[in-house]
Structure formats: C-alpha cells, structure tokens
N, C-alpha and C. Protein backbone atom coordinates (compact mmCIF):
# COMPACT_ATOMS: atom_id res chain seq x y z
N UNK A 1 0.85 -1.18 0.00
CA UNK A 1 0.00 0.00 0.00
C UNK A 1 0.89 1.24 0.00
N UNK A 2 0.21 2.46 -0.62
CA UNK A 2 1.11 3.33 -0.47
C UNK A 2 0.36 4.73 0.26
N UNK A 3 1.01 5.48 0.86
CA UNK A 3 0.13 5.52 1.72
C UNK A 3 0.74 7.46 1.26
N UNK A 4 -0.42 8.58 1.65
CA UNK A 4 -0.30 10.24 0.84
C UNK A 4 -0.51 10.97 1.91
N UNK A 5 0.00 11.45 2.50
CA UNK A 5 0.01 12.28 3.64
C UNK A 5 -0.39 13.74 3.13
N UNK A 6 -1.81 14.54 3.40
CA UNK A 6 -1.61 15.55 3.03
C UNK A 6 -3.00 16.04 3.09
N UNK A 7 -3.30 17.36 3.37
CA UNK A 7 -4.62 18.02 3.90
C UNK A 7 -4.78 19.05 2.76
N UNK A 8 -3.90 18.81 1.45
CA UNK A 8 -5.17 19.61 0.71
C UNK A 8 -4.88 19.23 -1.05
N UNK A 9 -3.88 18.90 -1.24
CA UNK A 9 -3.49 18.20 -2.73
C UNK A 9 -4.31 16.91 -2.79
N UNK A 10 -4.77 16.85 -3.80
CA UNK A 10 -5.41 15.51 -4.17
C UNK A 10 -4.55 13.92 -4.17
N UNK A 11 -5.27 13.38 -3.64
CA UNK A 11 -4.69 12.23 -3.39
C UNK A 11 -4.39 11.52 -4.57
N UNK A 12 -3.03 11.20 -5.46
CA UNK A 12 -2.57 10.50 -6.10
C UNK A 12 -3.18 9.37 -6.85
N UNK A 13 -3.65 8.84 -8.13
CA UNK A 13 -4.24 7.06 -8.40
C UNK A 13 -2.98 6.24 -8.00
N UNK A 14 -3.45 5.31 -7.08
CA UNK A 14 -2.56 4.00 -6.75
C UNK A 14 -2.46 4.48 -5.36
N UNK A 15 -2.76 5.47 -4.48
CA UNK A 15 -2.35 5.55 -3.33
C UNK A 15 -3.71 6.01 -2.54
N UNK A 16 -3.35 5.90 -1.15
CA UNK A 16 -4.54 5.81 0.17
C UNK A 16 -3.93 7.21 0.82
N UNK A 17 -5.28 8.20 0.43
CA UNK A 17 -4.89 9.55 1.29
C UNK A 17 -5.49 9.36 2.34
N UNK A 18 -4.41 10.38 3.33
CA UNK A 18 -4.95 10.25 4.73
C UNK A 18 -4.96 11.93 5.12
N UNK A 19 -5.29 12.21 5.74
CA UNK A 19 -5.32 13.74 6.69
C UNK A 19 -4.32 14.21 7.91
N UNK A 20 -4.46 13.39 8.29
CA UNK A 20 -3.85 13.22 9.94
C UNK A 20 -2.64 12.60 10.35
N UNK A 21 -1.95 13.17 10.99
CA UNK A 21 -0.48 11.72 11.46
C UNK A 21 -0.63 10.28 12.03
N UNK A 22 -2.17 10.77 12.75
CA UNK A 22 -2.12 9.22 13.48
C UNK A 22 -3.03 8.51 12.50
N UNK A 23 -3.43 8.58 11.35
CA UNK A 23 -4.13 8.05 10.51
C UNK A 23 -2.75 7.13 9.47
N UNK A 24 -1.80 8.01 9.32
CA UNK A 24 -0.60 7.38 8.63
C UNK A 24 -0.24 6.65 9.81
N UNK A 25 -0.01 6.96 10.90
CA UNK A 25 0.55 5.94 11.94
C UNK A 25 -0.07 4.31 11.99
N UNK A 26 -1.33 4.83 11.96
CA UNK A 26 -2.15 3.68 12.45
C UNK A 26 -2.36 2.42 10.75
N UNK A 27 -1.84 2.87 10.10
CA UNK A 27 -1.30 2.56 8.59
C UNK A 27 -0.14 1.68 8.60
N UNK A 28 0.60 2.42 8.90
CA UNK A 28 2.20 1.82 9.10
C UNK A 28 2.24 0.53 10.28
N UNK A 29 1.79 1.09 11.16
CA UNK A 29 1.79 -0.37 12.44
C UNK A 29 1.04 -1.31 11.85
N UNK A 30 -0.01 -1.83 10.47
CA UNK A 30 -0.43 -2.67 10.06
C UNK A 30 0.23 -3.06 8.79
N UNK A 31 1.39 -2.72 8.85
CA UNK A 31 2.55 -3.86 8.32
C UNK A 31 2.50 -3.71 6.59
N UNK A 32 1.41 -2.98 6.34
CA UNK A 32 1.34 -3.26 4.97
C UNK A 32 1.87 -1.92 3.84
N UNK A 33 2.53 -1.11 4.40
CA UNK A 33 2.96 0.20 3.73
C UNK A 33 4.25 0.26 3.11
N UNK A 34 4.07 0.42 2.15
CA UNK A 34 5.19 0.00 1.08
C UNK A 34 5.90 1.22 0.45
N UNK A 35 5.36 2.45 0.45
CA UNK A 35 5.87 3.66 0.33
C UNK A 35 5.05 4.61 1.12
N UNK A 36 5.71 5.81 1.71
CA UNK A 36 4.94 6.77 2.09
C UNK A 36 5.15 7.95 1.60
N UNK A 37 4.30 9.30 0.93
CA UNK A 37 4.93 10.37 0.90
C UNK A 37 4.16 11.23 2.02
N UNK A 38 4.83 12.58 2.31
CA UNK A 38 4.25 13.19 3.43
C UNK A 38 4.84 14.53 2.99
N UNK A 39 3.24 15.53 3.59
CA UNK A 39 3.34 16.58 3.80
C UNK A 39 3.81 17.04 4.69
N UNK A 40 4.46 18.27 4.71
CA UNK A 40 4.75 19.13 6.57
C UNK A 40 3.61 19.70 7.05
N UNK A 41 3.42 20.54 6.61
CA UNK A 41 2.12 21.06 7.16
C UNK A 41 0.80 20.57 7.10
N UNK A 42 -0.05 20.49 7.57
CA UNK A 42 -1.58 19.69 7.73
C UNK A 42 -2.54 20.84 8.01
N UNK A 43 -2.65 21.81 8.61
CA UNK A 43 -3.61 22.86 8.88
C UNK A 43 -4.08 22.99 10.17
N UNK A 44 -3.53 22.17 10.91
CA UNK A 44 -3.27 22.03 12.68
C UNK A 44 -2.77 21.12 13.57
N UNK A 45 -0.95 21.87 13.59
CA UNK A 45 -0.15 21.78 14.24
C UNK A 45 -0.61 20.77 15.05
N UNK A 46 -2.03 21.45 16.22
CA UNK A 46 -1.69 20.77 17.52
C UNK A 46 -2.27 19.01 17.08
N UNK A 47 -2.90 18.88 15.91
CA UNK A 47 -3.01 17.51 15.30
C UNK A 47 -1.75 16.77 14.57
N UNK A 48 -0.54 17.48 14.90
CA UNK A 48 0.80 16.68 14.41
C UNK A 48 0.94 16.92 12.74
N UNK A 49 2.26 16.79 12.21
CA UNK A 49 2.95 17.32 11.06
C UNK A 49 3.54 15.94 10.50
N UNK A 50 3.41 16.23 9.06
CA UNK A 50 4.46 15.11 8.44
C UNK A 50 5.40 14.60 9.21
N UNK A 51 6.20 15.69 9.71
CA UNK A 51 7.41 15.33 10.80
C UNK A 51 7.45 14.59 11.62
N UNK A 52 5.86 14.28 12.43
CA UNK A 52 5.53 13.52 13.31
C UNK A 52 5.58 12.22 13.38
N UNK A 53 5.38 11.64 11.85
CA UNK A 53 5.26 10.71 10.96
C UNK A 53 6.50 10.05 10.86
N UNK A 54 8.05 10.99 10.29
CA UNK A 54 9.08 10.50 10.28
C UNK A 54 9.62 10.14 11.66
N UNK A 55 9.26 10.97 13.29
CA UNK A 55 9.92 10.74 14.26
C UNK A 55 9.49 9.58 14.73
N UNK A 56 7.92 8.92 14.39
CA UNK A 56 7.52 7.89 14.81
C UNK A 56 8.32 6.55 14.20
N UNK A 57 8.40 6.86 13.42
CA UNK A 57 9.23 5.57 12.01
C UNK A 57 10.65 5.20 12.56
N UNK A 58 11.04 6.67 13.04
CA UNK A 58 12.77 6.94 13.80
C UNK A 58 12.22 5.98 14.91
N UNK A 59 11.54 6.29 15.71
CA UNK A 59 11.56 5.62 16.93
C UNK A 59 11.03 4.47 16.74
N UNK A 60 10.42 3.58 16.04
CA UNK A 60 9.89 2.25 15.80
C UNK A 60 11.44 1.54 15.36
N UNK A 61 11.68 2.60 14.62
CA UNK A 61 13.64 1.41 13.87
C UNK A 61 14.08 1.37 14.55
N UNK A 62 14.40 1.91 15.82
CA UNK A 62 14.90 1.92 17.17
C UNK A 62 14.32 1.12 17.85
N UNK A 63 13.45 1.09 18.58
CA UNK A 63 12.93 0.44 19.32
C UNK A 63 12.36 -0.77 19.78
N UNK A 64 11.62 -1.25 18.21
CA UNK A 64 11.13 -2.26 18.22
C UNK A 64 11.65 -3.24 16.32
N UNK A 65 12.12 -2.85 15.78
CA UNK A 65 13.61 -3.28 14.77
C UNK A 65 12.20 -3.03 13.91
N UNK A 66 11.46 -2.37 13.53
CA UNK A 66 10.15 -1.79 12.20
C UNK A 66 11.73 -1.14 11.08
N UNK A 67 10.69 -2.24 10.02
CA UNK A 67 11.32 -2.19 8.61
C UNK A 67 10.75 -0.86 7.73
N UNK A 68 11.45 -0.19 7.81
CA UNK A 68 10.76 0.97 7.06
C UNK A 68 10.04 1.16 5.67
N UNK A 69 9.17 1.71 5.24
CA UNK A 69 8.56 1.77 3.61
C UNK A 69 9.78 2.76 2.94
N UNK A 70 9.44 2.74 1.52
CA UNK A 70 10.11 3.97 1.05
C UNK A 70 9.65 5.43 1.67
N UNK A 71 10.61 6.49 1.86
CA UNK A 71 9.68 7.43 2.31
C UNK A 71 10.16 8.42 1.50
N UNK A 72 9.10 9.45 1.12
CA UNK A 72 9.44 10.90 0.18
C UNK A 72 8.49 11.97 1.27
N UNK A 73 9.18 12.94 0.49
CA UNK A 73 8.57 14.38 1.46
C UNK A 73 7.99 15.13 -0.12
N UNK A 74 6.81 15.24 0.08
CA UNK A 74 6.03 16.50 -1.25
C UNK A 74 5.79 17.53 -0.61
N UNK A 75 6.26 18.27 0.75
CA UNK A 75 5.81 19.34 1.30
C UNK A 75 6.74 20.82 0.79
N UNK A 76 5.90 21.49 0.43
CA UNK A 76 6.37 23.41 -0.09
C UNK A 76 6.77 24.16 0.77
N UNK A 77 7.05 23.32 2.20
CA UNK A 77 7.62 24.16 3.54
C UNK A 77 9.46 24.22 3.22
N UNK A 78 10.31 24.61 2.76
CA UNK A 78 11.88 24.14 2.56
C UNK A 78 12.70 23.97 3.68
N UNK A 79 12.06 25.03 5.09
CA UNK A 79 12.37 24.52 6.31
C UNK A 79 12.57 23.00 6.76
N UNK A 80 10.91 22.88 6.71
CA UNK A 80 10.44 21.63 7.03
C UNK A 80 10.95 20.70 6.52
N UNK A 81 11.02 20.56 4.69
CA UNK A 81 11.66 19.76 4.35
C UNK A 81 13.14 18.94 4.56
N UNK A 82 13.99 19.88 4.40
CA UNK A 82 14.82 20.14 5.25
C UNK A 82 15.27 18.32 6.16
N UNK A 83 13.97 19.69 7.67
CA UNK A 83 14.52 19.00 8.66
C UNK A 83 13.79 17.56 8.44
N UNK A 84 12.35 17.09 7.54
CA UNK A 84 12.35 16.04 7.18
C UNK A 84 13.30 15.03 6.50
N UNK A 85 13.81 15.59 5.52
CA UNK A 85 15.11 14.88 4.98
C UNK A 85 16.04 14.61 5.86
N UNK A 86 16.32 15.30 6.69
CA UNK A 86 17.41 14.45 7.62
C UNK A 86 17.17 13.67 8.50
N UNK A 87 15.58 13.62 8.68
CA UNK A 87 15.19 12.06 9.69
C UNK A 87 15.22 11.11 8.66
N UNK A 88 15.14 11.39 7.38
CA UNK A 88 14.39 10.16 6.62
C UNK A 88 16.11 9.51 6.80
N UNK A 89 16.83 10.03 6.36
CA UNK A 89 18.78 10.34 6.37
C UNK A 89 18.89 9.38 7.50
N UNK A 90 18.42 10.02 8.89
CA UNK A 90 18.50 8.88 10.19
C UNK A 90 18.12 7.52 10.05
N UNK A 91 16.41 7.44 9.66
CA UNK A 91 15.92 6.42 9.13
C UNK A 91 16.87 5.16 8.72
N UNK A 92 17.82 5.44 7.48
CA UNK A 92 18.30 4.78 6.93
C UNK A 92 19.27 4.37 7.32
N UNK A 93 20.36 5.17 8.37
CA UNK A 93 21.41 4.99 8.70
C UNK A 93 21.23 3.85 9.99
N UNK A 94 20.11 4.17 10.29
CA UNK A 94 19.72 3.00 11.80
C UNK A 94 19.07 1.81 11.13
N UNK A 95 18.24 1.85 9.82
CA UNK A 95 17.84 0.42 9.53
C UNK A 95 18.54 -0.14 8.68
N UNK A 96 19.73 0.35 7.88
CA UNK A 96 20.58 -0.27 6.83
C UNK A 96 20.26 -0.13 5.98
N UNK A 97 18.82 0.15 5.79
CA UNK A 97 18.12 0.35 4.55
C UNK A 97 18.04 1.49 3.21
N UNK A 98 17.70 1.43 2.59
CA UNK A 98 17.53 2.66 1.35
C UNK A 98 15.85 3.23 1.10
N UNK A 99 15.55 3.90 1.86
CA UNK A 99 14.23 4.23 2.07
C UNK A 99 13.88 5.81 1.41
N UNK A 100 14.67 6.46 0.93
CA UNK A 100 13.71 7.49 0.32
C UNK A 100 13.28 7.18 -0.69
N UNK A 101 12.18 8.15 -1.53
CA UNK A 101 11.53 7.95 -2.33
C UNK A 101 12.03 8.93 -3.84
C-alpha cells in the first residue's frame, strides 16, 4: 500500500490519502505500507505534522527493529523539508536500509 500524507493536494491514483499523522501511523503499524509520501504542514499543528510521521518511524527502527517503507517528502515548507530529509537520512542509517523515495 502506499500511503499520501496531506490536507489539501489531491490524493494520487494508486495511493490511500490520509489527513492526519495518526491516521498514517495507524497505517504503518499494520505492516502493509510499502511507500509513504508526506506533507509538513496539515492545517493544525496541535493535530501533528508530516514530521511527526518520520519521528515515529525513527523511533519504531529503534525500538522495536520496524522495517521501514520507502519514504518521500512533497511538502512546499523548505524549512520543514529540510529537517524532514534528515530524519528520513537517520531512518536509513539506523535500519541499513535505502528508504527514500
């Protein structure tokens, strides 16, 4: 599955849009996510950010040995992006893996 993180671009053919971080979360812990892309911004903060998404993924490769999907960032924030790209960067360096998108 591939899974579209994002609160206002149209959701992609071939992929499952979601809104929310814990909607991608609750995605990913059912084993079946095979790429993810993610937005930074969502339209409220206090409901969590793309970012939220990559720190959870960081802390699952850590914690409990979670095989990561491919991951890409489509967000127009360059900050954000940014500091997304360098978790995805972590991501990889802790699972061995080649996970961007």
């Amino acid at each position: 599955m591939r899974v579209y993180l994002d609160d206002e671009r149209p959701t992609p053919e071939g992929w499952v849009g979601v809104h929310w971080p814990e909607e991608a979360v609750s995605l990913l812990e059912g084993g079946q996510v095979t790429e993810i892309s993610l937005d930074h911004d969502l339209g409220d903060d206090r409901r969590g950010t793309g970012y939220d998404v990559i720190a959870w993924i960081e802390e699952a490769v850590v914690l409990r040995g979670f095989s990561p999907p491919g991951i890409r960032v489509h967000s127009a924030n360059p900050s954000a992006r940014d500091r997304m790209e360098a978790g995805i960067a972590a991501i990889a360096r802790l699972s061995g893996m080649q996970v961007g998108g």
